[in-house]
C-alpha atoms as a PDB file:
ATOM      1  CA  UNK A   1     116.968  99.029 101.763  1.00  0.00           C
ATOM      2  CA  UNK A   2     115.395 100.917 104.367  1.00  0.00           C
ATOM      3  CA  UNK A   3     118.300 101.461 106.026  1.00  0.00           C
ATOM      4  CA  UNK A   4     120.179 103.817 104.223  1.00  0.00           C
ATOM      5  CA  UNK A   5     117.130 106.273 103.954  1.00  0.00           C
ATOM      6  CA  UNK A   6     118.281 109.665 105.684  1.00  0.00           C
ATOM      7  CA  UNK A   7     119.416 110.381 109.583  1.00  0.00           C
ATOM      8  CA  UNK A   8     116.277 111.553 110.435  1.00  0.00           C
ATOM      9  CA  UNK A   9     114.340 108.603 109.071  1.00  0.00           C
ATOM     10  CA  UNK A  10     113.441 105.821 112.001  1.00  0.00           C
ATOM     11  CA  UNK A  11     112.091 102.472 111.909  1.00  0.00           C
ATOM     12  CA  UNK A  12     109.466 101.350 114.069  1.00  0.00           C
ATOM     13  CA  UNK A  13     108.430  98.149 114.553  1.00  0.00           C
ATOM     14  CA  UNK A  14     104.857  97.901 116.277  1.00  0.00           C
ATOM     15  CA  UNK A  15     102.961  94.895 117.800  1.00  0.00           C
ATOM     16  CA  UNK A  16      99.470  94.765 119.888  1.00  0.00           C
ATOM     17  CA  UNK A  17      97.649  92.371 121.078  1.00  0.00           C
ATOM     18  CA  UNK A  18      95.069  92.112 123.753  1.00  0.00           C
ATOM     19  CA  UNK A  19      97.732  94.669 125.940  1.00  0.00           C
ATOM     20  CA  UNK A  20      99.307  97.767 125.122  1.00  0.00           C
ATOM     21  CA  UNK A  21     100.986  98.279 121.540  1.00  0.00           C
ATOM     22  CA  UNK A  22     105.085  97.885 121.314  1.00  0.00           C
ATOM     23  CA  UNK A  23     107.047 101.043 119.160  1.00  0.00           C
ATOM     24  CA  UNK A  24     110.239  99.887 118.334  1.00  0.00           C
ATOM     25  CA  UNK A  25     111.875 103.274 117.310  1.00  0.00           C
ATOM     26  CA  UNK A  26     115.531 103.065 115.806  1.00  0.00           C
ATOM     27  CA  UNK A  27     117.372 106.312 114.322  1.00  0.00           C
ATOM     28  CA  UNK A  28     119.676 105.919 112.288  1.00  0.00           C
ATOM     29  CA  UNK A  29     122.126 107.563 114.117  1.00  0.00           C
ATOM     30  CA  UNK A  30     120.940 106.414 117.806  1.00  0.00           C
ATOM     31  CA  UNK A  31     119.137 103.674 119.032  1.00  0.00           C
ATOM     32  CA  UNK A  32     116.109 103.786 120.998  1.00  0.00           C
ATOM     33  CA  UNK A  33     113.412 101.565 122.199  1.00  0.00           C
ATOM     34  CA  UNK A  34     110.432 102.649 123.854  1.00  0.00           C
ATOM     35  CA  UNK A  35     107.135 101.005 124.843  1.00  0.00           C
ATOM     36  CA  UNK A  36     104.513 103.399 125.379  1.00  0.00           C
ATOM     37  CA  UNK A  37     100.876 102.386 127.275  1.00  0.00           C
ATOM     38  CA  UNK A  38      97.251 102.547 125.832  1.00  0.00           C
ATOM     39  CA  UNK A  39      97.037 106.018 127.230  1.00  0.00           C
ATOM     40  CA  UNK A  40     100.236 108.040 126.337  1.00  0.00           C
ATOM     41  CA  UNK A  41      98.928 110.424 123.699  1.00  0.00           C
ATOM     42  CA  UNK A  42      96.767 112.798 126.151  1.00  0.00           C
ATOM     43  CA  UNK A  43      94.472 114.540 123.578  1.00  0.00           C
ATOM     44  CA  UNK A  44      92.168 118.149 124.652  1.00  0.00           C
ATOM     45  CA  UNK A  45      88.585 117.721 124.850  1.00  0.00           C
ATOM     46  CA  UNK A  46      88.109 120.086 122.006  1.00  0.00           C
ATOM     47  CA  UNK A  47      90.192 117.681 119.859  1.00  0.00           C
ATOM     48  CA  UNK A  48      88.022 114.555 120.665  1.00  0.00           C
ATOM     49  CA  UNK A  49      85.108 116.759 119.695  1.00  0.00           C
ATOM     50  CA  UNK A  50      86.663 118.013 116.588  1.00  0.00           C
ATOM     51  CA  UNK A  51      87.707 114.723 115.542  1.00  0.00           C
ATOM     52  CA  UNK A  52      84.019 113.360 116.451  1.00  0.00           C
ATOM     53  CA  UNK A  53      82.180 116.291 114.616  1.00  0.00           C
ATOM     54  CA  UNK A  54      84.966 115.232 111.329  1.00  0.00           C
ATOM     55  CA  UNK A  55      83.631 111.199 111.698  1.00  0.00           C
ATOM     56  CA  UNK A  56      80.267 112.297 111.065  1.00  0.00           C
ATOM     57  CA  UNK A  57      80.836 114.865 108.515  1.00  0.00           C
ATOM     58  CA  UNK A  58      82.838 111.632 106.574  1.00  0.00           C
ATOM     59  CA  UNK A  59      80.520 108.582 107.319  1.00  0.00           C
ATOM     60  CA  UNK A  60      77.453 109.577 108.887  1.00  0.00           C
ATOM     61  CA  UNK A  61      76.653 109.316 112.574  1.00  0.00           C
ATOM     62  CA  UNK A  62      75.065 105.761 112.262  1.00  0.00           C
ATOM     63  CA  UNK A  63      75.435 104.203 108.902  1.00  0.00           C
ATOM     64  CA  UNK A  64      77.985 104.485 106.315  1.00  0.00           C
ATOM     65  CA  UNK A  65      77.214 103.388 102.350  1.00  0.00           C
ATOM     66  CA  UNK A  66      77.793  99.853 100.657  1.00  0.00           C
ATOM     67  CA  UNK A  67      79.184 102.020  97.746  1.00  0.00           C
ATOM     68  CA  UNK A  68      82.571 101.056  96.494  1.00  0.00           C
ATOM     69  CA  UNK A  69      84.993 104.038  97.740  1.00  0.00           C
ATOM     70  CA  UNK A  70      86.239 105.350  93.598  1.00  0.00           C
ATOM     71  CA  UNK A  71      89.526 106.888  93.269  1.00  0.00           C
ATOM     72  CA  UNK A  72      89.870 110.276  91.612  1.00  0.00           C
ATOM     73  CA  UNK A  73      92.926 109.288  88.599  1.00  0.00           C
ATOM     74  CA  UNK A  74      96.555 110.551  89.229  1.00  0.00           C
ATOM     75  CA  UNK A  75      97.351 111.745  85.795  1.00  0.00           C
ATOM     76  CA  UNK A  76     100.881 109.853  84.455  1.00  0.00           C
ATOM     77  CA  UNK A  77     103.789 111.330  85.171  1.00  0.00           C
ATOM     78  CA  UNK A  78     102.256 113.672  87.890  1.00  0.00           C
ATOM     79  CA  UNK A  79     104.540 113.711  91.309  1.00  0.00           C
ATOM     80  CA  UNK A  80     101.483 114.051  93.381  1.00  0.00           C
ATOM     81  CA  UNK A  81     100.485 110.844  96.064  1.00  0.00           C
ATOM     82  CA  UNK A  82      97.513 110.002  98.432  1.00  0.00           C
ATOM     83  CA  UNK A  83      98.169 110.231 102.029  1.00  0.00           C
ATOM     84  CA  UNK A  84      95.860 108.088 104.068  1.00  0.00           C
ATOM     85  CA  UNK A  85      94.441 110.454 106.983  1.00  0.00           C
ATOM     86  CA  UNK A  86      93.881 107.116 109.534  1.00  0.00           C
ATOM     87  CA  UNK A  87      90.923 108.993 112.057  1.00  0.00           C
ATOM     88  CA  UNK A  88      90.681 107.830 115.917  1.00  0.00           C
ATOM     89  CA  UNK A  89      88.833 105.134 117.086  1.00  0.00           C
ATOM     90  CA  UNK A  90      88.454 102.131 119.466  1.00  0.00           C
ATOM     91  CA  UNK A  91      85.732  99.793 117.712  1.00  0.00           C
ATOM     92  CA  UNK A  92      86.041  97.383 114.914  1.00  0.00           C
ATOM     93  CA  UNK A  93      84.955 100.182 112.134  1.00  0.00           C
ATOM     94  CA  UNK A  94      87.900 101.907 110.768  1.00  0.00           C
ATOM     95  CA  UNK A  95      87.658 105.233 109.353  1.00  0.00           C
ATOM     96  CA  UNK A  96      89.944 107.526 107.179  1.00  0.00           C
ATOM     97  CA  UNK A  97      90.093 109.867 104.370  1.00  0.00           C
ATOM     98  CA  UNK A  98      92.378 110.192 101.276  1.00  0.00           C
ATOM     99  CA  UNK A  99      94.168 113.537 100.767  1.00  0.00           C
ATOM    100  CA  UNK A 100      96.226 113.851  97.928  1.00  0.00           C
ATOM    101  CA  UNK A 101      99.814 115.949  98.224  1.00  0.00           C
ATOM    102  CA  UNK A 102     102.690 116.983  95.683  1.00  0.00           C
ATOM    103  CA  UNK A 103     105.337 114.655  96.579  1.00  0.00           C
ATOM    104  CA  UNK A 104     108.252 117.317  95.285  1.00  0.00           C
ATOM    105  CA  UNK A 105     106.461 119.874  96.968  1.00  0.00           C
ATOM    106  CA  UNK A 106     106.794 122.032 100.508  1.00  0.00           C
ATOM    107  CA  UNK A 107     108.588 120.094 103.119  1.00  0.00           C
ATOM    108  CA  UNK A 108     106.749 118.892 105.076  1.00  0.00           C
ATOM    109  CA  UNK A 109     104.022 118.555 102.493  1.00  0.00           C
ATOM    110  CA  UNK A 110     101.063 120.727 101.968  1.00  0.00           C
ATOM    111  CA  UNK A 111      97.566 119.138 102.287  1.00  0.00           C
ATOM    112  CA  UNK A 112      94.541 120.801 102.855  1.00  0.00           C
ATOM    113  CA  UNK A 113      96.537 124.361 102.392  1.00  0.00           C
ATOM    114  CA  UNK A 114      98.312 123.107 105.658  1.00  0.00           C
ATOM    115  CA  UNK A 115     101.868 121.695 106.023  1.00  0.00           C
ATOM    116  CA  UNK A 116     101.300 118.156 107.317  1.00  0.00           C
ATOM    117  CA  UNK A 117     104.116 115.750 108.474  1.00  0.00           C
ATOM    118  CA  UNK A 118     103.298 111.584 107.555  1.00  0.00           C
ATOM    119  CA  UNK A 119     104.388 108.270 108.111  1.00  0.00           C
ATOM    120  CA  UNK A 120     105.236 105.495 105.835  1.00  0.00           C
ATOM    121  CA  UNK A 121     103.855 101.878 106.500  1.00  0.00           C
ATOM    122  CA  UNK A 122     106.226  98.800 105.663  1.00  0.00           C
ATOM    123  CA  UNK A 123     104.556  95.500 106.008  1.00  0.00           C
ATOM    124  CA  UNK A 124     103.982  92.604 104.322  1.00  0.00           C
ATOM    125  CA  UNK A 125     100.256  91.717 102.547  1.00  0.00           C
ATOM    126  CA  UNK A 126     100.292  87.913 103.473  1.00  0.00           C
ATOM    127  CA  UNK A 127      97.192  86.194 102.089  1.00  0.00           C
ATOM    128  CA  UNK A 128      96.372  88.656  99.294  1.00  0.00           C
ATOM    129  CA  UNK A 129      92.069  88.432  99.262  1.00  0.00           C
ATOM    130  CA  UNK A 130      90.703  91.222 100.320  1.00  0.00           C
ATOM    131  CA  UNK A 131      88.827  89.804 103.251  1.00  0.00           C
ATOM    132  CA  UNK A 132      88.358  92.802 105.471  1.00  0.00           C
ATOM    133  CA  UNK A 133      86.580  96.331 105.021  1.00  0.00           C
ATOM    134  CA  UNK A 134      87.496 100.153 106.238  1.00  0.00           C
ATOM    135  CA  UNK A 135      85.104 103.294 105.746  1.00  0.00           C
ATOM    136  CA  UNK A 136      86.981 106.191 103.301  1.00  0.00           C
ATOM    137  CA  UNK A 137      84.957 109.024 102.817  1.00  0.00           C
ATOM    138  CA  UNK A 138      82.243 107.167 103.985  1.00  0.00           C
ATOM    139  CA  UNK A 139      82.243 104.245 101.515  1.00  0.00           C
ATOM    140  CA  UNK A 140      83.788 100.531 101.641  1.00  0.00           C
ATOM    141  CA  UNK A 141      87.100  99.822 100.786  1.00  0.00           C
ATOM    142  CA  UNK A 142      88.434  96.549 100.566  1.00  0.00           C
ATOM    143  CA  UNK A 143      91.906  95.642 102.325  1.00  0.00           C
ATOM    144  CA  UNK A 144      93.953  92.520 103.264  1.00  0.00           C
ATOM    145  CA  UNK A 145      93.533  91.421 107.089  1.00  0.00           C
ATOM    146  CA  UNK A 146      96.884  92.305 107.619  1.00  0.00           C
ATOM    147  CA  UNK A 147      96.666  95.846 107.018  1.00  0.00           C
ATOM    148  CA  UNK A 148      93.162  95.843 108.995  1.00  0.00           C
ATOM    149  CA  UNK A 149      94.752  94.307 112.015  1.00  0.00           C
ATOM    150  CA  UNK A 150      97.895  97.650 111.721  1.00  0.00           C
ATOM    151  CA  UNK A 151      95.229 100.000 111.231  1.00  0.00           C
ATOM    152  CA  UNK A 152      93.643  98.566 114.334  1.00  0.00           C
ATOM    153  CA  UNK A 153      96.455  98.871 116.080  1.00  0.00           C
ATOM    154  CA  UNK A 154      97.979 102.035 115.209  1.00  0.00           C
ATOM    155  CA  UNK A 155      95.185 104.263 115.320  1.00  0.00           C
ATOM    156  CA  UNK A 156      94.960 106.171 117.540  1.00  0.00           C
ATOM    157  CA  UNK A 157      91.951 107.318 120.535  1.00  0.00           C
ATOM    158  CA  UNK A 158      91.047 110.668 119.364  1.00  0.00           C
ATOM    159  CA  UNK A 159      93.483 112.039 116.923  1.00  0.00           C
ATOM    160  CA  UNK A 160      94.084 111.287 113.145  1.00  0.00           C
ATOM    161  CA  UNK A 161      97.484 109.560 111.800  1.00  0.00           C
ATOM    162  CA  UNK A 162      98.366 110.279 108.619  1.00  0.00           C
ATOM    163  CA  UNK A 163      99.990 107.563 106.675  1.00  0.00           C
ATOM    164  CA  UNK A 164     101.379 106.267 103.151  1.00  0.00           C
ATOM    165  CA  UNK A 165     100.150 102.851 102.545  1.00  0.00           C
ATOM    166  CA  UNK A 166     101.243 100.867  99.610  1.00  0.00           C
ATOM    167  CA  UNK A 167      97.862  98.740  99.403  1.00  0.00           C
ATOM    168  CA  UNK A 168      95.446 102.092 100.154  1.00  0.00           C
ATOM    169  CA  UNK A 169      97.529 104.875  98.441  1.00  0.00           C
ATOM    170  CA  UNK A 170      97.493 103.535  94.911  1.00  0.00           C
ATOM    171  CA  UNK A 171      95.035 102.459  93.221  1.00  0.00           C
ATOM    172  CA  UNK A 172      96.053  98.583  92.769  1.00  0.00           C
ATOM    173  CA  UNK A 173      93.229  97.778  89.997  1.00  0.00           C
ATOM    174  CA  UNK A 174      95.173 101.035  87.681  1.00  0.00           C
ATOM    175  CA  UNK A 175      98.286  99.002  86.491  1.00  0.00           C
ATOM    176  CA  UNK A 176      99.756 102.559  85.014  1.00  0.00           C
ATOM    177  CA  UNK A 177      99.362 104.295  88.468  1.00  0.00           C
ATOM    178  CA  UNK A 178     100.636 101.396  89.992  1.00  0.00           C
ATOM    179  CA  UNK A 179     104.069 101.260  87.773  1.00  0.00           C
ATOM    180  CA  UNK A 180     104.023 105.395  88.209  1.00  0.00           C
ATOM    181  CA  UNK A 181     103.388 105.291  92.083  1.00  0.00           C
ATOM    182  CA  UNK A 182     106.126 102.247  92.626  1.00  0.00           C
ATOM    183  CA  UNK A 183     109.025 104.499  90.768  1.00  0.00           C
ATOM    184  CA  UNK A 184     108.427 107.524  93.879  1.00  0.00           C
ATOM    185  CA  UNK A 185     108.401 104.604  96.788  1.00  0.00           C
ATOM    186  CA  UNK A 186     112.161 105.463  97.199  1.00  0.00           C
ATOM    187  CA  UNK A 187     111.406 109.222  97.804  1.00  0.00           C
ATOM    188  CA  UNK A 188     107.961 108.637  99.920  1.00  0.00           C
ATOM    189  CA  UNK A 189     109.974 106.517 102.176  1.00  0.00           C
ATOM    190  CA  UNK A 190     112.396 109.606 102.573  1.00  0.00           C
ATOM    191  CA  UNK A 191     109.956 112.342 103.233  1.00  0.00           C
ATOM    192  CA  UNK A 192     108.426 110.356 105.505  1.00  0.00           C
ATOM    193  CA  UNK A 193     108.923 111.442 109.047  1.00  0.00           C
ATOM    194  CA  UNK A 194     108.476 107.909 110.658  1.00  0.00           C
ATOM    195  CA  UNK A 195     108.580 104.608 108.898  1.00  0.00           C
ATOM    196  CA  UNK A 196     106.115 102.343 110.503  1.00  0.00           C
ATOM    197  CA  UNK A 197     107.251  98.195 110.628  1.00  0.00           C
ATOM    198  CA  UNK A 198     104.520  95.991 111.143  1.00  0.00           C
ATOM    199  CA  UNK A 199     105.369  92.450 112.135  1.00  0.00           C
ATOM    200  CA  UNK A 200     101.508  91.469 112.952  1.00  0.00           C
ATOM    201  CA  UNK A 201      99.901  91.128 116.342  1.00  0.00           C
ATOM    202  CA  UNK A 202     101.384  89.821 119.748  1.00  0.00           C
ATOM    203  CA  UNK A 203     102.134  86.623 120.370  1.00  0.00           C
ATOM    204  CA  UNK A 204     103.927  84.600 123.462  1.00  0.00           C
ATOM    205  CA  UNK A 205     107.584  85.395 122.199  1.00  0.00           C
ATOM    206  CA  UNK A 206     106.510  89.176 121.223  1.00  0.00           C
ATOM    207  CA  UNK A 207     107.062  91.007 124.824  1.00  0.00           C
ATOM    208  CA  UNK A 208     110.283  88.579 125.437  1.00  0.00           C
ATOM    209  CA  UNK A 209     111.823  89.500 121.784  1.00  0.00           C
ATOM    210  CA  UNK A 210     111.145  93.007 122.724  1.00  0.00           C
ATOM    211  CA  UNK A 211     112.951  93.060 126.391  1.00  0.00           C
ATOM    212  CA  UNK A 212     116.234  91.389 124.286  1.00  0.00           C
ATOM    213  CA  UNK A 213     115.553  94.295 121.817  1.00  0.00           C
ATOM    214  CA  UNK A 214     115.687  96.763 124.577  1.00  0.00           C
ATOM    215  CA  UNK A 215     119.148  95.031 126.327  1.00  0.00           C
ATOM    216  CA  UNK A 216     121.235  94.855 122.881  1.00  0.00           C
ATOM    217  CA  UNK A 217     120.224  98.825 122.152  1.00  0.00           C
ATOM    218  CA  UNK A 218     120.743  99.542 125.775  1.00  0.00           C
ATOM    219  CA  UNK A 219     124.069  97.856 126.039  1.00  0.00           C
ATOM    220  CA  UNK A 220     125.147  99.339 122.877  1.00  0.00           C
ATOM    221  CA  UNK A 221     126.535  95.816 121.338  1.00  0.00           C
ATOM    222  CA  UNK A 222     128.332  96.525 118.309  1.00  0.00           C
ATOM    223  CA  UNK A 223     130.014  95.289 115.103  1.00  0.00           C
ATOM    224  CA  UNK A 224     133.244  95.908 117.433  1.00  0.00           C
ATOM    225  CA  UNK A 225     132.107  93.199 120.120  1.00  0.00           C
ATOM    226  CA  UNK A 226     133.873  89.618 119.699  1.00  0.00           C
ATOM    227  CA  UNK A 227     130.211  88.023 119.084  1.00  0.00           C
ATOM    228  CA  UNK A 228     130.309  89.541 115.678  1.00  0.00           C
ATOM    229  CA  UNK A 229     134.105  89.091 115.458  1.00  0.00           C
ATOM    230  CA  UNK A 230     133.846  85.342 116.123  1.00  0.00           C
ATOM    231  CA  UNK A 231     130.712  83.839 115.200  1.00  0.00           C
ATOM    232  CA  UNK A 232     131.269  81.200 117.352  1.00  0.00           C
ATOM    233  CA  UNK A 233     131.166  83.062 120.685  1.00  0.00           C
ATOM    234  CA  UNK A 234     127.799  83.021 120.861  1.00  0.00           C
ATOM    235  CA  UNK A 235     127.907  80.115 122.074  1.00  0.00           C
ATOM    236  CA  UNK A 236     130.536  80.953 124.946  1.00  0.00           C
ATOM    237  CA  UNK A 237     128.424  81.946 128.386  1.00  0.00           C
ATOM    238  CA  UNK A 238     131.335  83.662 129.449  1.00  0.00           C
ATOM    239  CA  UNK A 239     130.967  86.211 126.270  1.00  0.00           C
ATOM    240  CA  UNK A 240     127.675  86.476 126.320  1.00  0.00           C
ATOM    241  CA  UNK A 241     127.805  87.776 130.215  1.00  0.00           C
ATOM    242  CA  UNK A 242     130.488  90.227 129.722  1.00  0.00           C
ATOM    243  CA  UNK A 243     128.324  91.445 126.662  1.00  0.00           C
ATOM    244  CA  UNK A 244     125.516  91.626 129.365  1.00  0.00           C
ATOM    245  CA  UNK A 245     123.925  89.363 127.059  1.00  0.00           C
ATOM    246  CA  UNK A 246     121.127  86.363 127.782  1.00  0.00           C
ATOM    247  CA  UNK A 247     122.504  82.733 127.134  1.00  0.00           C
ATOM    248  CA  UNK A 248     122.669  80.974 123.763  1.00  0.00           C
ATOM    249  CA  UNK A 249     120.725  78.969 123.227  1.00  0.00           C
ATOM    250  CA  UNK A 250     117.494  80.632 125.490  1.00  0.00           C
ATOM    251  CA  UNK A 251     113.835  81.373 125.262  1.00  0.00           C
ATOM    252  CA  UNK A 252     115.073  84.756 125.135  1.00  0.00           C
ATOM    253  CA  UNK A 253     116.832  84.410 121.131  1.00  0.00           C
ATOM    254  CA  UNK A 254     114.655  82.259 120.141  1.00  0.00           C
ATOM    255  CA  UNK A 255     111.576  85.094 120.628  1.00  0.00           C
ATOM    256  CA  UNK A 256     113.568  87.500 118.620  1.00  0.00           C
ATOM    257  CA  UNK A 257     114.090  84.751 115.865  1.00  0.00           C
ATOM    258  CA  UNK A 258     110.337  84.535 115.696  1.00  0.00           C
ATOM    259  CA  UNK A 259     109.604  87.704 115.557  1.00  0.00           C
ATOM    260  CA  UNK A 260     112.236  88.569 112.225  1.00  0.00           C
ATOM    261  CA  UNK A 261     111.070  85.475 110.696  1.00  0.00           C
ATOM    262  CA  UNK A 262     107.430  86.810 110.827  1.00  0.00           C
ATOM    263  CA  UNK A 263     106.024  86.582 106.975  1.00  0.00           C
END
């Protein structure tokens, strides 16, 4: 489970839609919840035209190939992994680059000769074809729509995010580097600075969920509270107030039901 990964590993659950994305961050050892606008990240001229100058030196400045993007072999039993380098944009193209890092190696890892923090993407693949298309390296590589619509989302304006990604990372079609890659998820998620949650894009419960999110971190509800004491409290108005709590049952729980039971 997640969960018992190290203090300094969080969780982050993130959700756009046509308005500004949602980070759900939760230490382990404090909880937080923050939701941060479209333009948070303030990035240096000179690092929008670095990253600009580093799109074209990867795809091109107007094309990029119908080529099939090949990945170079792991060899078995070798503790190195690929770290997807996610580069800025705001249009449907997504680009990136795959790097490829000792996984028992410096701390944070070494890539490129430089030490380079990443984050760890947990999601689930729903329908499984391979419908959509990102640019790595300047060739095509096939993804679900799921993981399109959280690259979409996460990327950010101007500046590269580099993350581990299950689907991208390994090569799926090598069964042996797939078996091989699976037995490190354990540490990958540990060295990871942020785990990344996605729960898929914003719907009418998603900034409602969020707001009783915010309440039950901010009011510090517990194990020790008699909701979780009694299960049948919940149900008591009079609990639920002193908690600070909304009603049960509301529009309010039923938001955060839909967005846990999210496939």
């Amino acid at each position: 489970m997640l969960w018992t990964f190290r203090n300094q590993l969080h969780h982050t659950l993130s959700i756009k839609g046509s308005s500004s994305p949602y980070y759900f961050a939760v230490p382990l050892n404090k909880s937080i919840f923050k939701h941060y606008g479209a333009g948070t990240a303030s990035r240096t001229t000179k690092n929008a035209v670095r990253h600009k100058v580093r799109q074209v030196e990867l795809v091109g400045p107007t094309q990029k190939s119908t080529d099939l993007y090949t990945y170079a072999a792991i060899p078995e039993h070798d503790s190195k992994i690929r770290i997807l380098e996610l580069l800025g944009g705001n249009g449907v193209d997504v680009y990136c680059y795959m790097h490829t890092a000792n996984l028992e190696g410096s701390h944070p890892l070494m890539i490129n000769r430089k030490h380079q923090t990443f984050e760890a993407l947990s999601y689930t693949w729903h329908d499984q074809s391979l419908s959509e298309v990102i640019v790595c390296e300047g060739k095509t590589l096939n993804i679900t729509a799921g993981l399109y619509d959280a690259l979409v989302s996460l990327r950010q304006p101007s500046a590269s995010r580099w993350i581990w990604i299950d689907q991208t990372c390994i090569n799926q079609a090598d069964v042996q580097e797939r078996s091989e890659q699976v037995k490190s998820m354990r540490l990958i998620y540990n060295r990871a600075s942020l785990v990344v949650v996605w729960r898929g894009k914003e719907d009418e419960f998603t900034s409602t969920a969020f707001r009783l999110i915010d309440t039950i971190f901010t009011k510090h509800v517990s194990a020790d509270d008699s909701l979780m004491a009694d299960h049948e409290a919940i149900w008591d108005r009079h609990v639920m107030d002193t908690m600070g709590l909304p009603p049960f049952p509301s529009f309010d729980w039923e938001s955060l039901a839909r967005l846990f039971e999210r496939d």
